[in-house]
Every structure is written in structure tokens, then in C-alpha cells.
C-alpha atoms as a PDB file:
ATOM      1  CA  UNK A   1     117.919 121.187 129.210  1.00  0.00           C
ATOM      2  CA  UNK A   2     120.102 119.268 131.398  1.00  0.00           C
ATOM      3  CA  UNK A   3     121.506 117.159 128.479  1.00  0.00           C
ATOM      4  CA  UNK A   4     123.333 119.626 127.100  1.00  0.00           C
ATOM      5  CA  UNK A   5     125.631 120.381 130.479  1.00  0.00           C
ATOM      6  CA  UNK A   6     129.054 120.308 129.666  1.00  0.00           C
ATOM      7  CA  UNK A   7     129.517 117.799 132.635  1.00  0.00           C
ATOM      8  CA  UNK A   8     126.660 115.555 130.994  1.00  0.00           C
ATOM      9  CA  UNK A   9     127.855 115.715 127.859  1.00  0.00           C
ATOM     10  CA  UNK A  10     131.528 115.358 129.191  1.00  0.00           C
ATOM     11  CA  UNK A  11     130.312 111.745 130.850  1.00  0.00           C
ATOM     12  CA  UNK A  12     127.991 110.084 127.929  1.00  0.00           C
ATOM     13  CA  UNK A  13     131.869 110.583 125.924  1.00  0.00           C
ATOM     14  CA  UNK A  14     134.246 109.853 128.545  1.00  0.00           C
ATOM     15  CA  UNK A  15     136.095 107.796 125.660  1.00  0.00           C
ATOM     16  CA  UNK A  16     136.237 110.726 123.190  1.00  0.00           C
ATOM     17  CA  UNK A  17     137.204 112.922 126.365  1.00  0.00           C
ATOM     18  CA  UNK A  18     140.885 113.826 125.382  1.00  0.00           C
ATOM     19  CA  UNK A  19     139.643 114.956 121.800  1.00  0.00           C
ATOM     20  CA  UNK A  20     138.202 118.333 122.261  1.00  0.00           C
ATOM     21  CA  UNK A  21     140.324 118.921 125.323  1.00  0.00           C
ATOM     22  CA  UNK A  22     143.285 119.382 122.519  1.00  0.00           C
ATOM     23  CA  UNK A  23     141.864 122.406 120.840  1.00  0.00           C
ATOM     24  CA  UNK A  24     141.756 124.199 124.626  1.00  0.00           C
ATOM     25  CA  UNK A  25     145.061 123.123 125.580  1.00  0.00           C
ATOM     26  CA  UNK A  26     145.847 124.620 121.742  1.00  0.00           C
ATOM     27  CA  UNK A  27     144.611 127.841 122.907  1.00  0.00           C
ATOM     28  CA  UNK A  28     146.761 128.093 126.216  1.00  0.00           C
ATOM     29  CA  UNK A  29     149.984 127.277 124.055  1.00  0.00           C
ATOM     30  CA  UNK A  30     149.522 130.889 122.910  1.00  0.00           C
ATOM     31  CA  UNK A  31     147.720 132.732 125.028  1.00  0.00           C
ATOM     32  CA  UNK A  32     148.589 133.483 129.253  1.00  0.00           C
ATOM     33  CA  UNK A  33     146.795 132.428 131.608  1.00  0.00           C
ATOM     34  CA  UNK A  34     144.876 135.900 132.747  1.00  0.00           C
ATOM     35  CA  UNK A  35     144.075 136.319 128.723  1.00  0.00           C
ATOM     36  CA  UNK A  36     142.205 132.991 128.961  1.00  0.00           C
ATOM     37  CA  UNK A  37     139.374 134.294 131.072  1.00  0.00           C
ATOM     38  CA  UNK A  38     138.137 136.406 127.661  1.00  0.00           C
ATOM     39  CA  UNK A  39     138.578 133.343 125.295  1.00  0.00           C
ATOM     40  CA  UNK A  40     134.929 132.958 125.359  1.00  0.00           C
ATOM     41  CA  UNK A  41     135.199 132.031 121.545  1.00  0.00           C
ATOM     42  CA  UNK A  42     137.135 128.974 122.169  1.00  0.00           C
ATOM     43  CA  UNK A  43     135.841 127.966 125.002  1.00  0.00           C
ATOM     44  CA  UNK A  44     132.405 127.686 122.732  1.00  0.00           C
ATOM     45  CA  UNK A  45     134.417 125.825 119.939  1.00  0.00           C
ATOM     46  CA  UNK A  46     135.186 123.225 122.505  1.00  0.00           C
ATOM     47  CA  UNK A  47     131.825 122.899 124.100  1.00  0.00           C
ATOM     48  CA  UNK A  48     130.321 122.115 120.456  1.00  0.00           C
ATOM     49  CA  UNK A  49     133.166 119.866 119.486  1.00  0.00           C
ATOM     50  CA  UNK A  50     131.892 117.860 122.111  1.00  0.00           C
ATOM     51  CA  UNK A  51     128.164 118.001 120.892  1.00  0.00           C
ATOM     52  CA  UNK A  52     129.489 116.820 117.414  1.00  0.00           C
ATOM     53  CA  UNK A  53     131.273 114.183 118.645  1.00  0.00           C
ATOM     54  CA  UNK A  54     128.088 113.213 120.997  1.00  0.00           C
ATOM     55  CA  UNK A  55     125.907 113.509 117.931  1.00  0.00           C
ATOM     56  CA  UNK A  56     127.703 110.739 116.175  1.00  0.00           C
ATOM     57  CA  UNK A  57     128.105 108.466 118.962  1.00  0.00           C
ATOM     58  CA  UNK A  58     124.554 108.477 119.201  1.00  0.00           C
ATOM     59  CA  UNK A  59     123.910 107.178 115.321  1.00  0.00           C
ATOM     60  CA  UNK A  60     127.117 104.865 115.480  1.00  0.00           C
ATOM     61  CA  UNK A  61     125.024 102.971 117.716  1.00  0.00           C
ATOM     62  CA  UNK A  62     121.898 102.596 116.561  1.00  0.00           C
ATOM     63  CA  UNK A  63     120.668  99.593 115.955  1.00  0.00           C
ATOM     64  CA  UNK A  64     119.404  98.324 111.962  1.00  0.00           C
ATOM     65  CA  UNK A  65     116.012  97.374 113.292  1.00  0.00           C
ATOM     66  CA  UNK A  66     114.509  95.936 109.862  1.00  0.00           C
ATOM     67  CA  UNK A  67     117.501  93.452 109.808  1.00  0.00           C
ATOM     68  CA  UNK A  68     116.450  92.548 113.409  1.00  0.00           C
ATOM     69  CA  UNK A  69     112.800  91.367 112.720  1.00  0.00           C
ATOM     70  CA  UNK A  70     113.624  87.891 112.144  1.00  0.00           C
ATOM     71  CA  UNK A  71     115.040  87.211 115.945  1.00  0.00           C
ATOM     72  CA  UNK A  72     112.473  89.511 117.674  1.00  0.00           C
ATOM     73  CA  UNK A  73     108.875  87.825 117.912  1.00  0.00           C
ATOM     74  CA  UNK A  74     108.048  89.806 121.002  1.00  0.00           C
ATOM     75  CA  UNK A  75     106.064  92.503 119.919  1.00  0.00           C
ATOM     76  CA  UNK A  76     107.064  94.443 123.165  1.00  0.00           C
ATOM     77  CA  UNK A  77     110.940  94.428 122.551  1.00  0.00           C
ATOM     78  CA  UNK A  78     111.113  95.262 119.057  1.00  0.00           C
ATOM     79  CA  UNK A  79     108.853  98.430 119.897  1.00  0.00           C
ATOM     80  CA  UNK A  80     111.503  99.231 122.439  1.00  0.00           C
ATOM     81  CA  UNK A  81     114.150  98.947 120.102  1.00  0.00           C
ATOM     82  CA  UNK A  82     112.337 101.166 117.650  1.00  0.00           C
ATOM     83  CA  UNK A  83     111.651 103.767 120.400  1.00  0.00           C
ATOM     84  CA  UNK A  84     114.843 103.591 121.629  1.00  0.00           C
ATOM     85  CA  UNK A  85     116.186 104.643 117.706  1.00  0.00           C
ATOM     86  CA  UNK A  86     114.121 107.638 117.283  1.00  0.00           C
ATOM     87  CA  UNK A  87     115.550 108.591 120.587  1.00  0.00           C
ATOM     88  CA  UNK A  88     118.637 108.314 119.997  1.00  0.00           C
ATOM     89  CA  UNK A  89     118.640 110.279 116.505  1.00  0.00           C
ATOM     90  CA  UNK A  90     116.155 112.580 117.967  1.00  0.00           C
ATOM     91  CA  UNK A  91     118.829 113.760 120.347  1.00  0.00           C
ATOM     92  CA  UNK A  92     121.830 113.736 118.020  1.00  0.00           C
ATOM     93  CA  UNK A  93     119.893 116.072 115.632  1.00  0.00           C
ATOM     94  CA  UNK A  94     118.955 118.448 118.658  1.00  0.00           C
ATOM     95  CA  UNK A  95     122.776 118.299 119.662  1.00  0.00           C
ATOM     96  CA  UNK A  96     124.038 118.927 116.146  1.00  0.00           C
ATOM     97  CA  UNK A  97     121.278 121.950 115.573  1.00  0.00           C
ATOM     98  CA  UNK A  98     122.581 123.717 119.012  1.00  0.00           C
ATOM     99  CA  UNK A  99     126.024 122.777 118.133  1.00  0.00           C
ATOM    100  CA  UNK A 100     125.734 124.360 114.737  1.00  0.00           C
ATOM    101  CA  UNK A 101     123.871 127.899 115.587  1.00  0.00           C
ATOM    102  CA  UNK A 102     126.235 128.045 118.001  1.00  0.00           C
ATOM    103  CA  UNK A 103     128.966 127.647 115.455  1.00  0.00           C
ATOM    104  CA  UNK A 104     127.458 130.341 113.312  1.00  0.00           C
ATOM    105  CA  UNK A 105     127.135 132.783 116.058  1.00  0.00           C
ATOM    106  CA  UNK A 106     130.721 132.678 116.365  1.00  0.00           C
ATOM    107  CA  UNK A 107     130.451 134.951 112.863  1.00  0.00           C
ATOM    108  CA  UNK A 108     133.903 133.816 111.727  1.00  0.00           C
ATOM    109  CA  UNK A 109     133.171 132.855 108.048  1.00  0.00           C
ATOM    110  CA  UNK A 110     136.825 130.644 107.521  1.00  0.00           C
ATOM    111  CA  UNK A 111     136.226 128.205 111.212  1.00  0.00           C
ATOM    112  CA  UNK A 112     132.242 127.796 109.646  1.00  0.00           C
ATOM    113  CA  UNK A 113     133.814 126.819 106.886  1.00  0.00           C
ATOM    114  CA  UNK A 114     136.479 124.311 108.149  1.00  0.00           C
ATOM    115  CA  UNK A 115     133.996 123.164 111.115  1.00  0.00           C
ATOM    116  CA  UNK A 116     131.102 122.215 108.144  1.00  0.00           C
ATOM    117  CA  UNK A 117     133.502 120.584 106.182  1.00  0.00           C
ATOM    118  CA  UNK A 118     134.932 118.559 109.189  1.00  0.00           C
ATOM    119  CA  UNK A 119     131.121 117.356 109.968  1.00  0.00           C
ATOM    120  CA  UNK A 120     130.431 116.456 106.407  1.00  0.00           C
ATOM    121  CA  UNK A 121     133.406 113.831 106.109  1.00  0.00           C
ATOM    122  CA  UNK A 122     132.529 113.014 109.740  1.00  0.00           C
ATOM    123  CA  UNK A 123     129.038 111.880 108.934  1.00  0.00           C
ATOM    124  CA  UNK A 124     130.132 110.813 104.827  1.00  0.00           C
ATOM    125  CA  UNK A 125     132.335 108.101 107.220  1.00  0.00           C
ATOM    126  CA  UNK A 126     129.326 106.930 108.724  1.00  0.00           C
ATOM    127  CA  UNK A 127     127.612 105.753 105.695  1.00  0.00           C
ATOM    128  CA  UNK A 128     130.609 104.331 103.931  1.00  0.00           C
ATOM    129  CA  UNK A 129     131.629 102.016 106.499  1.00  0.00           C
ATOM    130  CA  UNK A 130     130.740  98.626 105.577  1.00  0.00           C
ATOM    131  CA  UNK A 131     128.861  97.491 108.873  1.00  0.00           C
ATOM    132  CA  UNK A 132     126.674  93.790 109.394  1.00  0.00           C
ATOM    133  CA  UNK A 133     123.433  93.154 109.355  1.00  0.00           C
ATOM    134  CA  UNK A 134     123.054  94.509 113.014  1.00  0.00           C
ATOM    135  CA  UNK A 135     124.582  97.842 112.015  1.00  0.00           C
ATOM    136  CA  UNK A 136     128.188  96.417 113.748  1.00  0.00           C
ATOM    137  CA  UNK A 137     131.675  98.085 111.736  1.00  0.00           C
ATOM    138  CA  UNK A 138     133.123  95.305 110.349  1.00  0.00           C
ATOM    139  CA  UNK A 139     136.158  94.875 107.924  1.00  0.00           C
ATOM    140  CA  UNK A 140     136.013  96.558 104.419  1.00  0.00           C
ATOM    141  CA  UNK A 141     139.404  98.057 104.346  1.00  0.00           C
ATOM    142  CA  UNK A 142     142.059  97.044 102.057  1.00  0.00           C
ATOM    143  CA  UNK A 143     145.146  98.390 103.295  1.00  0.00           C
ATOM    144  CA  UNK A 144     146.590 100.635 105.664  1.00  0.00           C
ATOM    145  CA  UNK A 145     146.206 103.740 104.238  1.00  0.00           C
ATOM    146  CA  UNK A 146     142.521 102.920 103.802  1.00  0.00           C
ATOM    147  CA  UNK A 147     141.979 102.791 107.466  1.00  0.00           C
ATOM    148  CA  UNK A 148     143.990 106.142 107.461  1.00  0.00           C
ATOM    149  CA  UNK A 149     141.551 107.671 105.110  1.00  0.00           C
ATOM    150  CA  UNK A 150     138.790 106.862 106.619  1.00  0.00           C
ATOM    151  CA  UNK A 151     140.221 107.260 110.194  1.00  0.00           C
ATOM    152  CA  UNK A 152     140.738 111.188 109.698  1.00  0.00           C
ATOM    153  CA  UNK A 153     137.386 111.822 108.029  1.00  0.00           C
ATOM    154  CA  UNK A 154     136.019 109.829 110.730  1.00  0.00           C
ATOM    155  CA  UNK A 155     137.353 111.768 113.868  1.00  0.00           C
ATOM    156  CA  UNK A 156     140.802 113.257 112.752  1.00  0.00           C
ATOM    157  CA  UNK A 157     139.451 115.951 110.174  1.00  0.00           C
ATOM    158  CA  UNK A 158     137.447 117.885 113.387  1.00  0.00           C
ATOM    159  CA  UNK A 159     140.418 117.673 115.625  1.00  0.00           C
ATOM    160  CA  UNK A 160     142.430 119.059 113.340  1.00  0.00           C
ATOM    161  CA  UNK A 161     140.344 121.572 112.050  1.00  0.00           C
ATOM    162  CA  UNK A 162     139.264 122.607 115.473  1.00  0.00           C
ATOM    163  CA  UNK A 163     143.457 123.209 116.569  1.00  0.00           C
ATOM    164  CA  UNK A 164     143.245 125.052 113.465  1.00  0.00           C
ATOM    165  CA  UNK A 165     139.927 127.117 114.106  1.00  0.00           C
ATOM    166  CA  UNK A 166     141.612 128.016 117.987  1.00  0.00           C
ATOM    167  CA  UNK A 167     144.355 129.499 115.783  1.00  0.00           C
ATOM    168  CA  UNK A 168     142.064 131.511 114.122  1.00  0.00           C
ATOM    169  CA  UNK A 169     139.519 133.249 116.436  1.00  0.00           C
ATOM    170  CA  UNK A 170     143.140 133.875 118.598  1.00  0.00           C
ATOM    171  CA  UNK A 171     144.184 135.737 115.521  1.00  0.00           C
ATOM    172  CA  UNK A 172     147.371 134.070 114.392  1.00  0.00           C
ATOM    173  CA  UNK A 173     148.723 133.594 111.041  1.00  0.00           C
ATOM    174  CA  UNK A 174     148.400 130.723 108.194  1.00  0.00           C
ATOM    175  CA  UNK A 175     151.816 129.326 109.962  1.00  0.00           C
ATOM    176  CA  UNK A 176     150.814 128.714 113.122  1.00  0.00           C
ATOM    177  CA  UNK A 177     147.062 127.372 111.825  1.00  0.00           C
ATOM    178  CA  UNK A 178     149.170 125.062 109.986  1.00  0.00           C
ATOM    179  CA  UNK A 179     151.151 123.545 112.863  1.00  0.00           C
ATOM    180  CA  UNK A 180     148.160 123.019 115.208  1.00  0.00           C
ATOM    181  CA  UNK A 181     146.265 121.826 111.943  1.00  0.00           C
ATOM    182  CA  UNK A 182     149.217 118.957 112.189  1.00  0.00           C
ATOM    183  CA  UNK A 183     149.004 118.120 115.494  1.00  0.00           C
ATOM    184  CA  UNK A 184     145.339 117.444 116.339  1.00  0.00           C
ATOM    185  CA  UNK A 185     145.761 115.430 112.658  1.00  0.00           C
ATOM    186  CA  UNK A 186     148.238 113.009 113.837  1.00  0.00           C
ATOM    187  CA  UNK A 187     147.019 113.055 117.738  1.00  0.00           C
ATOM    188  CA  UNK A 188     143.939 111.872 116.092  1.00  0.00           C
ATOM    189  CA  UNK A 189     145.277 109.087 114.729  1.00  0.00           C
ATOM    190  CA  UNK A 190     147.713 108.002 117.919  1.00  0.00           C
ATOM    191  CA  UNK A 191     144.027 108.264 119.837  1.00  0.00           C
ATOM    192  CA  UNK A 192     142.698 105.904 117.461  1.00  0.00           C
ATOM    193  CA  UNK A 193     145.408 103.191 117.598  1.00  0.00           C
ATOM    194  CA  UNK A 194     145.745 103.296 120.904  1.00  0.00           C
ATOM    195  CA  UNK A 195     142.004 102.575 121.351  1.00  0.00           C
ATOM    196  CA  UNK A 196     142.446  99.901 118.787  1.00  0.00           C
ATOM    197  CA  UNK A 197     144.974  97.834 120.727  1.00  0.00           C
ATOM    198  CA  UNK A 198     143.332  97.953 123.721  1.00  0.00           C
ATOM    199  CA  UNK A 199     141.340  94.702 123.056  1.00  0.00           C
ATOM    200  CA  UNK A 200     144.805  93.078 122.619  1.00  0.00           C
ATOM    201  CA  UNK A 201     147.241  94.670 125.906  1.00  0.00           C
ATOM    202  CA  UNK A 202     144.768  93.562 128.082  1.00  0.00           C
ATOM    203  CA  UNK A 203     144.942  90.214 127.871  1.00  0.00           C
ATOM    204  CA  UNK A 204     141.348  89.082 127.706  1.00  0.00           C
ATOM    205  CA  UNK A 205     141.199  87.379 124.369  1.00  0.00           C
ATOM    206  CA  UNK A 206     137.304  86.779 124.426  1.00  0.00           C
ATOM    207  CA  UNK A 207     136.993  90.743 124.490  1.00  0.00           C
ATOM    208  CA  UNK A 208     135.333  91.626 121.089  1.00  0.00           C
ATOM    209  CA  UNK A 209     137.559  93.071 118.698  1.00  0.00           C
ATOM    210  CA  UNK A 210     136.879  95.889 116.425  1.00  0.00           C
ATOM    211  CA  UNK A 211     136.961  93.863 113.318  1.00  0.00           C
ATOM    212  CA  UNK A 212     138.077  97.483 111.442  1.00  0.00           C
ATOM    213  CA  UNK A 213     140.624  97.905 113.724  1.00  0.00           C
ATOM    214  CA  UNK A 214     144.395  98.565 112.299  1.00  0.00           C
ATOM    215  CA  UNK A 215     145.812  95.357 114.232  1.00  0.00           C
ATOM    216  CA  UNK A 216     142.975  93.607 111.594  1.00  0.00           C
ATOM    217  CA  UNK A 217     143.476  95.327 108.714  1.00  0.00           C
ATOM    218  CA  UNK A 218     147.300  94.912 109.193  1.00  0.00           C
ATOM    219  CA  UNK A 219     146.875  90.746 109.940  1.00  0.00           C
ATOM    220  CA  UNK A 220     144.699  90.561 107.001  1.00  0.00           C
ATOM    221  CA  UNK A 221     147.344  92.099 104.901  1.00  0.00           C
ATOM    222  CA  UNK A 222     150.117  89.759 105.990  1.00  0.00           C
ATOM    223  CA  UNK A 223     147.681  86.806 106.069  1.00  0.00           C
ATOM    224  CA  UNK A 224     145.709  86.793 102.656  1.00  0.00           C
ATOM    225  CA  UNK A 225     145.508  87.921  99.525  1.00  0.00           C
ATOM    226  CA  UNK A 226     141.682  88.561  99.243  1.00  0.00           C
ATOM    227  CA  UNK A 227     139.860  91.657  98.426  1.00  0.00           C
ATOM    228  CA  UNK A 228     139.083  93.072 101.204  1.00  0.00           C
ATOM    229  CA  UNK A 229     137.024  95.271  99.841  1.00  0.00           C
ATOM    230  CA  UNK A 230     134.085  92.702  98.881  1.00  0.00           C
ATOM    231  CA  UNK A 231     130.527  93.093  99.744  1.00  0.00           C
ATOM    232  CA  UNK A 232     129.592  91.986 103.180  1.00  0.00           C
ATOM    233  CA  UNK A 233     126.854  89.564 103.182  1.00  0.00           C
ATOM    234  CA  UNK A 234     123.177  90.604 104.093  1.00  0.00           C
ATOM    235  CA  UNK A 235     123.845  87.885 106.108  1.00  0.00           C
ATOM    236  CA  UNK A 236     126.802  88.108 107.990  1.00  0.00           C
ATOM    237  CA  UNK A 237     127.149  88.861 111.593  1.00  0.00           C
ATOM    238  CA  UNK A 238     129.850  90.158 113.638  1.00  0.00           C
ATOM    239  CA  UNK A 239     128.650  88.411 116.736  1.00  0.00           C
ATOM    240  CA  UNK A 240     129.414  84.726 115.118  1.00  0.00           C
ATOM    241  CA  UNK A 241     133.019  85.847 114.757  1.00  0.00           C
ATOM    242  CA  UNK A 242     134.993  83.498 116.719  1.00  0.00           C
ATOM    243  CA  UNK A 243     136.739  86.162 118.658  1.00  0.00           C
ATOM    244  CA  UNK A 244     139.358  84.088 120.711  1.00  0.00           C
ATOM    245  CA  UNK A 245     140.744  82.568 117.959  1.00  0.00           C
ATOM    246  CA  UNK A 246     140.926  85.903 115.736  1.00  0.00           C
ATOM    247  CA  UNK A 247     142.674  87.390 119.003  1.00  0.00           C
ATOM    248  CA  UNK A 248     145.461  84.599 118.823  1.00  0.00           C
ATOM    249  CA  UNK A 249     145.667  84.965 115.201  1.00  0.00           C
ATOM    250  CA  UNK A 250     146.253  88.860 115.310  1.00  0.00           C
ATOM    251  CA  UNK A 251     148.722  88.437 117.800  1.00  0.00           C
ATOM    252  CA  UNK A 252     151.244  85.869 116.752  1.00  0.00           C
ATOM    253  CA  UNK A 253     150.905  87.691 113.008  1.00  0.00           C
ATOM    254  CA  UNK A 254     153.272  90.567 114.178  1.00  0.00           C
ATOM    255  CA  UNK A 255     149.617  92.856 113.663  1.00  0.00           C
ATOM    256  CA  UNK A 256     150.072  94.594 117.253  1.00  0.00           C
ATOM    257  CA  UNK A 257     153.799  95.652 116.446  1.00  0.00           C
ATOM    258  CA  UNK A 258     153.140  97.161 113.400  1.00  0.00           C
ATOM    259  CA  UNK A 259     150.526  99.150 114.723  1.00  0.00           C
ATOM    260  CA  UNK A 260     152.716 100.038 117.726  1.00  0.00           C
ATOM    261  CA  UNK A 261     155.257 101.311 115.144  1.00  0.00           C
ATOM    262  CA  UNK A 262     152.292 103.052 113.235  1.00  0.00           C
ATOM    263  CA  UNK A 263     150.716 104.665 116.820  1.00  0.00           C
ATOM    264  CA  UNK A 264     154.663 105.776 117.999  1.00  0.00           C
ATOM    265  CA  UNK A 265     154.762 107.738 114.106  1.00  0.00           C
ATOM    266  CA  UNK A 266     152.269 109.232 114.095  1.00  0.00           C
ATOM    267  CA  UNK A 267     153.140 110.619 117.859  1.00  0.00           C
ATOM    268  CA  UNK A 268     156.425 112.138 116.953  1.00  0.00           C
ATOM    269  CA  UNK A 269     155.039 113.756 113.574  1.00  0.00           C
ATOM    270  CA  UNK A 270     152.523 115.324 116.399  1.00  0.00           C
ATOM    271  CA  UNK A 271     155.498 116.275 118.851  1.00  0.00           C
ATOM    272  CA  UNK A 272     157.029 117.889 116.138  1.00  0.00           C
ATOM    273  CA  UNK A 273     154.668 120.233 115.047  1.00  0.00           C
ATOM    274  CA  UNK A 274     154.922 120.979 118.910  1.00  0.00           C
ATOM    275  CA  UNK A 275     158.299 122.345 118.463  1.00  0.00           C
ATOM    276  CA  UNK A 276     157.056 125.362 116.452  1.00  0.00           C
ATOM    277  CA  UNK A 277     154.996 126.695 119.956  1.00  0.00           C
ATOM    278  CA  UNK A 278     157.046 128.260 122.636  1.00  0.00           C
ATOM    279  CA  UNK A 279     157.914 125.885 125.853  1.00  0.00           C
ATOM    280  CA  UNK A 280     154.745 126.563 128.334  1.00  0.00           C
ATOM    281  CA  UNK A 281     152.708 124.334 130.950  1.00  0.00           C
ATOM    282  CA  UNK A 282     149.658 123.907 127.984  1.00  0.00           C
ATOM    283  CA  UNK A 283     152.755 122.905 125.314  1.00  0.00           C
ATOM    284  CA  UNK A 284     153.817 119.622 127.744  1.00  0.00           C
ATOM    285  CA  UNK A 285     150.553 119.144 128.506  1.00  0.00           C
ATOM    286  CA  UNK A 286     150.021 118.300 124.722  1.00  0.00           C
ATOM    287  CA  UNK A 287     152.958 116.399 124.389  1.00  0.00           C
ATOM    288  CA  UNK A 288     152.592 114.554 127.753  1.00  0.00           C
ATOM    289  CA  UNK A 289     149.098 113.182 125.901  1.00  0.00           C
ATOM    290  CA  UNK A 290     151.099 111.920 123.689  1.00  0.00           C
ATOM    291  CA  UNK A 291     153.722 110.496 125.181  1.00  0.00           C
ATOM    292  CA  UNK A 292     150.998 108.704 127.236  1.00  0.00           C
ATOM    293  CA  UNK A 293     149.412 106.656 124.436  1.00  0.00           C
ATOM    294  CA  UNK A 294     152.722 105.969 122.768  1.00  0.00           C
ATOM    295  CA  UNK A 295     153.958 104.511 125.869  1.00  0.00           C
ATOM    296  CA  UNK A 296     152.692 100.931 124.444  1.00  0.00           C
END
């Protein structure tokens, strides 16, 4: 099936791209260039890292149909909608079956083990996210290291526990699984704040903000005193948020340095665990990744 091309696949992701391209460039930090042609193993790993992370793109944005019958009297559009649901989970659950017996035909008991768990807190994430009434993320955070939590479960935990799993099927030690472990961790969370202050270096302030981005969650702290961890309306949409104004307000609330400061941390906790691998073309690729998305 054509779907399941690693070019196809590669294209429906284009803004996960970077994240599975980390556990190859792992594997070339230890391994020369003519010994790469037999890393068939992690070559594999890679190529279901990326069905995962399809898999969950695919129910992230499915749409809460029930909440949707009020607004849709056409008969005609709300079957579309429904069809267009089962699709979407029907494909994420034939990605994440592949993705899986593939996984287990690697018959390494210890990367089964840290790839399942990854997956479970992966798709745990998706159900504990408070969203809106249209199935939108919206804020439910109460602090920073809240969004960090739920960040690594989210995407962080398989990025890191891929690095680690290269480690593994190369054959290194608990040492060196540890230092990849740490990098794909903290790259993780430089990819996500970087994505997350997008909306803001762009300078469009009627693009739609994440409203469980960090630049958010960190306004919000400086801003009020609320519980942020309240129960979001059945009501409440994400679409009647007046955007433009919350863009303003994140921005003169010193949100977007502090996240800066937060991204830029994270990325030399990640170049450090660098420093453990030998100097090669694979070891500045990694840190060049960095550099690239701390360059704010």
C-alpha cells in the first residue's frame, strides 16, 4: 500500500520531520559510514517512529462530531465529517499495527519494552489534554513544569527512547544509552518551543495560537492567579478566542522571552550530552539542529 512509503509518510509529517531523523543521525555518531549499509535494524526503528508519530497526528485531529450536531443541519456534511473520522482512525490503527509487528520482529525484548512504554504515555497525553468542544487543545496547564510533563509524554518520551533503542540494537553500553536517552529528551523539548513561538516571530498576530502553548502557560502565570487547571466548559470554543488581542497580550507580558530562555536550556543540556560522542559529520549534524532552533 502506497500509504505506507517512507516518502508518503515522510510528507503527511513534514512538521514532525526532524524527530525521527535524530535517532538515525544517533546511529551515525557511532557507527562509519560503510557499517551503515547493515544497520537494517535502525533503519526499521526510524521508519516506524514515523508511523507512530503519523498515527497520532491522525487522532489529534479528529474532529468531536457529537459536539458538532448543533451547527450542522445538512445531513450531507455531517455524514462527511463522520466518514472522514473513521478514516482517519481507520488508518492510524493500520499504521500503529504495521508499526508495532514491525517493532516486535526486531526481537530485542529491552527497545519493545521502551518503544511500548513510549506509545502508552504518547497516547495517555492524548486523552488528558483538556481540549473544547470541537476537540481543539486548549489551556489546562498550571505551570511550567506541567507543560513539561505533558510535553515529553506527548512527543519527548519516543525521541528519547528511540536515541536510546539506536544505542541498543548498535550494542553499546548503559552509558552511552544514557547520553542519547538525554539528548532526543531535551531536543524534544527545544522542537516543541520552537514550534510554539512560531505564531509569535512571525508577526501575523491574527495567526491562531496554540492556547497550550508555553508562551500561554507562561503569560497566564505572570498575569493571574486562577486555577488553571479548572474544567473547560462543554461550552467553550477555541475559535471565539479573540486571537489578536491574546497575541498582544502574550507579547508585551515578557511570555516569548521566557520561553526563549526555556527553548536555549533545554538546547545546551542537549549539546552537552553531545560532548560524550566522538567529533564526526553525524555529531554536528545533531548539534547544528540545535543550534538552528535556538537561534531565536
Amino acid at each position: 500500500m502506497s500509504l505506507c512509503t517512507y516518502e508518503n509518510l515522510l510528507e503527511l509529517n513534514i512538521h514532525f520531520s526532524r524527530l525521527p531523523s535524530i535517532s538515525y543521525m544517533m546511529v551515525r555518531i557511532v557507527f562509519k559510514q560503510e557499517v551503515l549499509l547493515f544497520c537494517l535494524y535502525q533503519r526499521l526503528l526510524i521508519y516506524y517512529m514515523i508511523l507512530w508519530i503519523t498515527h497520532a497526528h491522525y487522532y489529534r485531529n479528529s474532529l468531536a462530531i457529537k459536539k458538532c450536531l448543533l451547527e450542522f443541519h445538512n445531513d450531507g456534511a455531517l455524514y462527511g465529517m463522520e466518514f472522514g473520522n473513521k478514516m482517519a482512525i481507520l488508518s492510524g490503527d493500520f499504521l500503529l499495527a504495521n508499526a508495532c509487528t514491525g517493532l516486535a520482529a526486531l526481537q530485542n525484548a529491552k527497545v519493545v519494552e521502551m518503544i511500548s512504554m513510549a506509545i502508552g504515555q504518547m497516547m495517555e497525553t492524548e486523552f488528558s489534554l483538556a481540549r473544547d468542544r470541537l476537540n481543539n487543545p486548549v489551556l489546562s496547564v498550571g505551570a511550567v513544569d506541567d507543560w513539561i510533563e505533558t510535553t515529553f509524554a506527548a512527543s519527548g518520551s519516543l525521541v528519547a527512547n528511540a536515541c536510546r533503542a539506536s544505542m541498543v540494537l548498535a550494542g553499546h553500553g548503559s552509558e552511552t544509552q544514557a547520553h542519547a536517552y538525554e539528548y532526543g529528551k531535551n531536543m524534544a523539548f527545544v522542537n516543541q518551543l520552537h514550534t510554539d513561538l512560531q505564531p509569535f516571530l512571525d508577526g501575523d498576530s491574527s495567526e491562531i495560537i496554540g492556547l497550550h502553548s508555553a508562551p500561554v502557560i507562561f503569560y497566564h502565570q505572570a498575569t493571574t492567579k486562577a486555577n488553571l487547571q479548572q474544567p473547560i466548559p462543554y461550552e467553550f470554543d477555541a475559535s471565539t478566542v479573540d486571537y489578536i488581542q491574546l497575541h498582544r497580550n502574550v507579547t508585551s507580558s515578557g511570555a516569548i522571552e521566557k520561553t526563549t530562555d526555556l527553548c536555549k536550556k533545554f538546547g545546551q543540556t542537549a549539546l552537552n550530552s553531545l560532548e560524550y560522542f566522538p567529533q564526526s559529520e553525524a555529531r554536528n549534524a545533531l548539534a547544528n539542529i540545535i543550534h538552528v532552533m535556538t537561534k531565536l
